[in-house]
Protein backbone atom coordinates (compact mmCIF):
# COMPACT_ATOMS: atom_id res chain seq x y z
CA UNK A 1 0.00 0.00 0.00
CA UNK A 2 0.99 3.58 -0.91
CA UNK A 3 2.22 5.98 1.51
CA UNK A 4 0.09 8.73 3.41
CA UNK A 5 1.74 11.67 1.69
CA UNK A 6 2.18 9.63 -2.29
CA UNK A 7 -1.93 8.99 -1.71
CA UNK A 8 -2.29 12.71 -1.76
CA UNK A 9 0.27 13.96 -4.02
CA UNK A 10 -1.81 11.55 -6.48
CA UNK A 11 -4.54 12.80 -6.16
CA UNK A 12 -6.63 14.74 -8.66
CA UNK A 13 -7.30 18.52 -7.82
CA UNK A 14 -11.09 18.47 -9.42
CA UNK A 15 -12.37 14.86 -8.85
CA UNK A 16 -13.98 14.44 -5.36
CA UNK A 17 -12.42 12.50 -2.97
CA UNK A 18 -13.99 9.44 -0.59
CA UNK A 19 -12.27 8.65 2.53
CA UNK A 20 -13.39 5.05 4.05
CA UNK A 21 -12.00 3.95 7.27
CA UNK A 22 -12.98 1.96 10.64
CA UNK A 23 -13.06 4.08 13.97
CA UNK A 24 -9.99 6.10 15.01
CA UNK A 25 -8.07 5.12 12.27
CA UNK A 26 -6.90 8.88 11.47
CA UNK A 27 -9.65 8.94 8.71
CA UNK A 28 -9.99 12.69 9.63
CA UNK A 29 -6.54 13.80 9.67
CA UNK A 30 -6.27 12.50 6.49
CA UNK A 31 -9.21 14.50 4.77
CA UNK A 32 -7.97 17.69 6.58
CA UNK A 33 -4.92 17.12 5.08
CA UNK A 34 -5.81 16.54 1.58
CA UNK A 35 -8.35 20.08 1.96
CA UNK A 36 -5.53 21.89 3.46
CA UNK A 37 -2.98 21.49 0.62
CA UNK A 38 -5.08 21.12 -2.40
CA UNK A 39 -8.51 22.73 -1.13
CA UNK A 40 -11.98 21.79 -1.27
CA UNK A 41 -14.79 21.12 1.69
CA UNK A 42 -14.59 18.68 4.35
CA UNK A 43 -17.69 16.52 4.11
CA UNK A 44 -18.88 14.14 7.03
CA UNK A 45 -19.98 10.38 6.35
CA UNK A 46 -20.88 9.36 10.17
CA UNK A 47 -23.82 9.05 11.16
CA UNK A 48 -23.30 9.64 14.58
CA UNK A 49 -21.17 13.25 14.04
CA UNK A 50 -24.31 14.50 12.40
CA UNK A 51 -25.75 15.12 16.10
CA UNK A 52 -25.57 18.36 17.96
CA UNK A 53 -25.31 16.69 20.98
CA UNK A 54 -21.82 14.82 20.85
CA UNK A 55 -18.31 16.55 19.56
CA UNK A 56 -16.25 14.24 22.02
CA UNK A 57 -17.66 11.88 22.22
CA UNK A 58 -17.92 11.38 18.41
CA UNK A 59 -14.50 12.51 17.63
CA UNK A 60 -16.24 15.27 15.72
CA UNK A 61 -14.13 17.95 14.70
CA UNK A 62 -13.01 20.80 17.34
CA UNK A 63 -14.77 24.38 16.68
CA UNK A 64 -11.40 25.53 15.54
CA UNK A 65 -10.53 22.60 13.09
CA UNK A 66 -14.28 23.87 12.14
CA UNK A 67 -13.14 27.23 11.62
CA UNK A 68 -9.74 26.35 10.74
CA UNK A 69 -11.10 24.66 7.13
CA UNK A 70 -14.54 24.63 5.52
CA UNK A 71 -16.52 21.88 7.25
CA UNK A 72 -20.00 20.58 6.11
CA UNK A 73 -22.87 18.39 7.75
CA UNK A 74 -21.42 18.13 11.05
CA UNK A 75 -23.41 18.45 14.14
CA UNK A 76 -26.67 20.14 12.46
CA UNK A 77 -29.21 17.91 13.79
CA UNK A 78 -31.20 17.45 16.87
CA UNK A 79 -31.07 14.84 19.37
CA UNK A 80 -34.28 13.58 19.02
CA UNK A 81 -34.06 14.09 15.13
CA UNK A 82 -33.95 11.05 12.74
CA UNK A 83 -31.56 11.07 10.16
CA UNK A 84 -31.47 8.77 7.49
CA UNK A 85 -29.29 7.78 4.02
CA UNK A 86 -31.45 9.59 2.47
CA UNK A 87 -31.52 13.01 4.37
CA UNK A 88 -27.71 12.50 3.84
CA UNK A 89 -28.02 11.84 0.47
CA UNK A 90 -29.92 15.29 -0.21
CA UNK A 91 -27.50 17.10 1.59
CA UNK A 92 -24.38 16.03 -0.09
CA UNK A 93 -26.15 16.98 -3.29
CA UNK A 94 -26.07 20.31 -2.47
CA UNK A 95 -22.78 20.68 -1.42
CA UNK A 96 -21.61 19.18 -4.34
CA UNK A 97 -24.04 21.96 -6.20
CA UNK A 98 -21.41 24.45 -4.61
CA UNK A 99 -18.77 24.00 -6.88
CA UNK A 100 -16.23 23.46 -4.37
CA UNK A 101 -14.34 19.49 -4.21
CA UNK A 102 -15.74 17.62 -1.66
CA UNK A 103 -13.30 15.62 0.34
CA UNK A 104 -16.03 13.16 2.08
CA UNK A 105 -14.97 11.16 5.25
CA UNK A 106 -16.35 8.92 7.42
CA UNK A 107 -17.17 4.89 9.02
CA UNK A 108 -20.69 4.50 7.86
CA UNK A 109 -20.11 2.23 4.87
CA UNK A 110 -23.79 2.79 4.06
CA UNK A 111 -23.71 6.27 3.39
CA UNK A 112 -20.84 5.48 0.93
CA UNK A 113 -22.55 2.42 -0.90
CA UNK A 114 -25.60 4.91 -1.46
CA UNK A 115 -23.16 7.55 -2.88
CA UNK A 116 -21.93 5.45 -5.10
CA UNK A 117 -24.08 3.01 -6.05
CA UNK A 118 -27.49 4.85 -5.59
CA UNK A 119 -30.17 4.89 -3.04
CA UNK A 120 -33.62 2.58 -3.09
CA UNK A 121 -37.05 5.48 -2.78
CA UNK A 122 -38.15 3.68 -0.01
CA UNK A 123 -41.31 5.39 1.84
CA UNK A 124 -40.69 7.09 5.37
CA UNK A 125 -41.66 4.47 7.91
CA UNK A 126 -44.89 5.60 9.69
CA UNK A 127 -44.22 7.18 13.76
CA UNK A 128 -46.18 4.41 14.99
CA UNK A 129 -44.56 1.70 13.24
CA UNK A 130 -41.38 2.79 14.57
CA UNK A 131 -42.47 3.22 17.55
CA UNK A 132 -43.60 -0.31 17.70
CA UNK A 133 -39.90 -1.51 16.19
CA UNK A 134 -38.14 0.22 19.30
CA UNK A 135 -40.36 -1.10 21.90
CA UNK A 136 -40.33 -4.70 20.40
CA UNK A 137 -36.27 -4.21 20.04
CA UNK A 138 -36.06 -3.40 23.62
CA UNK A 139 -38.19 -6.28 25.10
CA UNK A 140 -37.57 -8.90 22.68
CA UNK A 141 -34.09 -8.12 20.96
CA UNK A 142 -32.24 -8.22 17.86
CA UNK A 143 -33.17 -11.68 16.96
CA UNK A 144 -36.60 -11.64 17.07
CA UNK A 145 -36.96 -8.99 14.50
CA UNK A 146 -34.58 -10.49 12.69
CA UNK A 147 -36.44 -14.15 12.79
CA UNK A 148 -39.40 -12.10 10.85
CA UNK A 149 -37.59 -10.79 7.58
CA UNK A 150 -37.71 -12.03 4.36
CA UNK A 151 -34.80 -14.53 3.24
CA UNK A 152 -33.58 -12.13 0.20
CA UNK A 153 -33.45 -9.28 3.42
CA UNK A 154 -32.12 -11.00 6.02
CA UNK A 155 -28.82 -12.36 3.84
CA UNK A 156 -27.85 -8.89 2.41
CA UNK A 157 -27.88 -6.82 6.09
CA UNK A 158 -25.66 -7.00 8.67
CA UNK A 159 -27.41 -9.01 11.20
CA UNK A 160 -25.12 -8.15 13.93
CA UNK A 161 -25.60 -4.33 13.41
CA UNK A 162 -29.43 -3.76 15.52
CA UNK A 163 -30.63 -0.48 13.66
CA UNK A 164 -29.91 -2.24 10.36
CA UNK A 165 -31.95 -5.09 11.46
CA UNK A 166 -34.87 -3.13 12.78
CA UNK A 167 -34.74 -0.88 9.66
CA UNK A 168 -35.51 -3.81 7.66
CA UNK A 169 -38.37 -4.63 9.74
CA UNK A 170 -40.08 -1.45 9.74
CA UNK A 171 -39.72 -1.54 6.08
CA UNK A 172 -41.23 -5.01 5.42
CA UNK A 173 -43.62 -4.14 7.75
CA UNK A 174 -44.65 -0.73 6.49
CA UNK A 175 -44.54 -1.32 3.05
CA UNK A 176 -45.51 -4.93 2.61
CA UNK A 177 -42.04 -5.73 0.36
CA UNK A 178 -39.00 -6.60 1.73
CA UNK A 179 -35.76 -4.20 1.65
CA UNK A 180 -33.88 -6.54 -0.70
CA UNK A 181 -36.75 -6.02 -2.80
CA UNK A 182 -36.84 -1.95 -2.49
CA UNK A 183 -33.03 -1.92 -3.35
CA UNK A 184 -33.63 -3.79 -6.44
CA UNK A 185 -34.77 -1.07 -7.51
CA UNK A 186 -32.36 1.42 -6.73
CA UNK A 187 -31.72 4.76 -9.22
CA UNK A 188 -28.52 6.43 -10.26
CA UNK A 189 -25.57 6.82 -8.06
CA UNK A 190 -24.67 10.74 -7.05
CA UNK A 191 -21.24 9.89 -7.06
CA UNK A 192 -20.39 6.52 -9.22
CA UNK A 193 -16.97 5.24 -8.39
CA UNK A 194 -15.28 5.62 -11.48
CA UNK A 195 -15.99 9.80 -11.06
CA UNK A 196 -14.19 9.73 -7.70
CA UNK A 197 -11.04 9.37 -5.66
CA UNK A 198 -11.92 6.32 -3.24
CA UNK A 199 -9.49 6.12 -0.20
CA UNK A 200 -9.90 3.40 2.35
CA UNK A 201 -7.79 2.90 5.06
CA UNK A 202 -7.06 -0.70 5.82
CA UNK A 203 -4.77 -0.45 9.53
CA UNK A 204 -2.82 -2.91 11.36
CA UNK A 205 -5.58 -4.62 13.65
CA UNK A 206 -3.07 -4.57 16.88
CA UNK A 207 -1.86 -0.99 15.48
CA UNK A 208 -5.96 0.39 15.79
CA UNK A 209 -6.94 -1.27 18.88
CA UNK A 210 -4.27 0.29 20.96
CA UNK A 211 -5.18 3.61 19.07
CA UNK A 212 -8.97 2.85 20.21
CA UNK A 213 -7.99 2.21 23.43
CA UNK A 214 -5.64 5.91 23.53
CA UNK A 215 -8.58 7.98 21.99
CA UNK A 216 -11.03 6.90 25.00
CA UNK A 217 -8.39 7.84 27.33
CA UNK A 218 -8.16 10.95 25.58
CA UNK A 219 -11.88 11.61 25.30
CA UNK A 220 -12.67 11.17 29.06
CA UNK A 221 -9.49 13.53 29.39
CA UNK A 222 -11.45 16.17 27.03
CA UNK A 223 -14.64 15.85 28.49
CA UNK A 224 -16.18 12.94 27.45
CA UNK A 225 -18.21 12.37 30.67
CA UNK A 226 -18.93 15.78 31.04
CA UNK A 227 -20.47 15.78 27.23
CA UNK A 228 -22.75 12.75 28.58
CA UNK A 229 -23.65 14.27 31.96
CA UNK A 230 -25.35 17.11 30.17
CA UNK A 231 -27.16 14.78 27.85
CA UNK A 232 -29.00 12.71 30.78
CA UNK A 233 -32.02 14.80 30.93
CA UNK A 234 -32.48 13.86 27.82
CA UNK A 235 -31.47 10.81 26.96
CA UNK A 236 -33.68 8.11 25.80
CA UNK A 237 -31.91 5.17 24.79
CA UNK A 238 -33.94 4.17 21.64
CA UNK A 239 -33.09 7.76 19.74
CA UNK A 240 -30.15 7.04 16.82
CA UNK A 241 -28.03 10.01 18.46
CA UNK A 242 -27.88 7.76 21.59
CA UNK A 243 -26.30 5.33 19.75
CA UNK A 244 -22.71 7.42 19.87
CA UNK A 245 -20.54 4.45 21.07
CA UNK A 246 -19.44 4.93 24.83
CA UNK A 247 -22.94 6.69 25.10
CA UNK A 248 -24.65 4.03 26.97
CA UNK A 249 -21.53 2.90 29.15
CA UNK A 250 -21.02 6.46 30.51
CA UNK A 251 -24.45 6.35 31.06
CA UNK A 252 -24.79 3.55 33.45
CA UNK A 253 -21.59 5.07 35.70
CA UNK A 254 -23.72 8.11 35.95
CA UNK A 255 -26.54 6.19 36.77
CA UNK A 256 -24.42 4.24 39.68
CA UNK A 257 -24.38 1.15 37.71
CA UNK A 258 -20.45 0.55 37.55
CA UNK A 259 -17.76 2.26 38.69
CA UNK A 260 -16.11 4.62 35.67
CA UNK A 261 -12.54 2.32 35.29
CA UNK A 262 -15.75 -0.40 34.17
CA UNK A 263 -17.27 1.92 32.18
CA UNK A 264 -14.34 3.28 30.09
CA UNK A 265 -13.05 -0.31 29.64
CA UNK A 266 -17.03 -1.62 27.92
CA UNK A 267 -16.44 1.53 26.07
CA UNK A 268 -13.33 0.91 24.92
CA UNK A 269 -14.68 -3.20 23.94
CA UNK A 270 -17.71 -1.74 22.55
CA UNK A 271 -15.02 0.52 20.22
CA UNK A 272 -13.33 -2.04 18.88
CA UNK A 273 -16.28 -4.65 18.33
CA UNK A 274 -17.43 -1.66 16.26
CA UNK A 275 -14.23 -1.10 14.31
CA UNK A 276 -14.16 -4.88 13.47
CA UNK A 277 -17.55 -4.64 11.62
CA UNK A 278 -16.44 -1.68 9.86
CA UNK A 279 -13.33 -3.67 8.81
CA UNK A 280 -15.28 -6.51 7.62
CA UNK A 281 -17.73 -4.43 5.39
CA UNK A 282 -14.94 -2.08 3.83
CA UNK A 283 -13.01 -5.61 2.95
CA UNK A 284 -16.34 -7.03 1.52
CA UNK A 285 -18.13 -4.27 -0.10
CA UNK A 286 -14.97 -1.66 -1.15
CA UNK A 287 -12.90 -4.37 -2.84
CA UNK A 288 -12.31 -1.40 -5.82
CA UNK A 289 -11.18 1.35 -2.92
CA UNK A 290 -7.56 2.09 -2.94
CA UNK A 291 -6.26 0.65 0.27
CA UNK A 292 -4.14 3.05 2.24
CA UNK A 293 -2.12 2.11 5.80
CA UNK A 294 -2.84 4.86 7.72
CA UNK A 295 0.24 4.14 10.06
CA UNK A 296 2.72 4.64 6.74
CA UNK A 297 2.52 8.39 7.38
């Protein structure tokens, strides 16, 4: 694999640029980069970073890497907002409409697959419905939703991943057809990957966990439980923004559940359980990505 700084002398200083990578792999340092020397706007791909709520916690950008660079679709929604692929979708459009080169970046391989593949029209799934997913996915879990798919469904998603799962089942269940089905049928890609620059960084598993491991440390040093403190009065477990992982953890220390040392260290698992899922989808679904070592800086 190329170097970090070959990668961006490579690079083209018109064609937009993707930036794939698991958690706390430097994904971010690397799009900053690339905008800082060549130019362009910083684009976010995480789901979680969208939220108002979290900047620590999230490893969103600081107010003055914000200010330091142009910075787009970070931490413009509410907490008790949803935000799906295709509100994302929408909103990339019009930066793109901007004229200036996007530099996206970000660990939610879905947002990327829609970007470049295209995006299924599926209907918004009715308040009630949903309602009725998150209250079955509390009492009965993952795997009873997950028993109820379609077979077409329930081989394409990522079974391990609960908001994909229950996703799916609103869908069947509010539409009557499957999500396998709905993608089918999916249009034109915004951002086919022949028209791009596609980046994703593929680190040394030993090299990331102990970098997973430093980040937490550094987050709690930063404020992390601070960040979470202020979110308790409003913090309903269900929502997607209280899905920010380490959310849930530092919730139950504040709650007198377990001690904090407990805490950070199921934060720090839950991390790195996360980062191998990412891993496994980039290797699977971004097979046509250039692969970059983010340690060969």
């Amino acid at each position: 694999m190329a170097g970090w700084d070959r990668v961006i002398a490579g690079l083209s200083s018109e064609r937009p640029v993707l930036i794939a990578g698991p958690t706390a792999s430097g994904k971010s340092a690397l799009a900053a980069d690339i905008v800082a020397r060549g130019g362009g706007v910083l684009v976010n791909a995480d789901a979680l970073q969208v939220y108002d709520c979290w900047r620590v916690l999230t490893a969103r950008p600081s107010a003055e890497e914000e200010v330091a660079l142009p910075h787009r679709l970070y931490g413009h929604i509410g907490r008790d907002q949803d935000y799906s692929v295709g509100h994302w979708l929408r909103e990339v459009r019009a930066v793109l409409a901007t004229g200036l080169r996007p530099v996206i970046v970000g660990g939610t391989g879905l947002y990327f697959r829609a970007l470049t593949d295209g995006l299924a029209e599926i209907p918004p799934t009715p308040a009630p419905m949903r309602a009725l997913a998150d209250a079955r996915m509390a009492a009965e879990g993952v795997a009873a939703l997950l028993a109820e798919l379609d077979t077409d469904t329930a081989t394409r998603i990522d079974a391990a991943n609960p908001a994909r799962v229950q996703r799916a089942w609103e869908v069947l269940e509010a539409t009557g057809r499957g999500l396998a089905a709905w993608q089918d049928e999916t249009g034109p890609a915004l951002l086919p990957l022949a028209q791009v620059e596609p980046i994703v960084l593929r680190p040394d598993v030993d090299w990331l966990n102990t970098r997973i491991d430093g980040r937490f440390d550094q987050m709690i040093a930063q404020g992390a439980l601070e960040e979470v403190r202020a979110e308790m009065p409003y913090w309903q477990p269900m929502r997607q923004s209280a899905r920010a992982i380490g959310a849930p953890e530092l919730v139950a220390h504040l709650r007198g559940a377990v001690p904090l040392e407990t805490a950070i260290e199921q934060a720090k698992l839950a991390s790195r359980q996360y980062a191998k899922r990412q891993r496994t989808w980039f290797r699977s679904r971004m097979a046509g990505w250039n692969p970059l070592d983010p340690a060969a800086r």
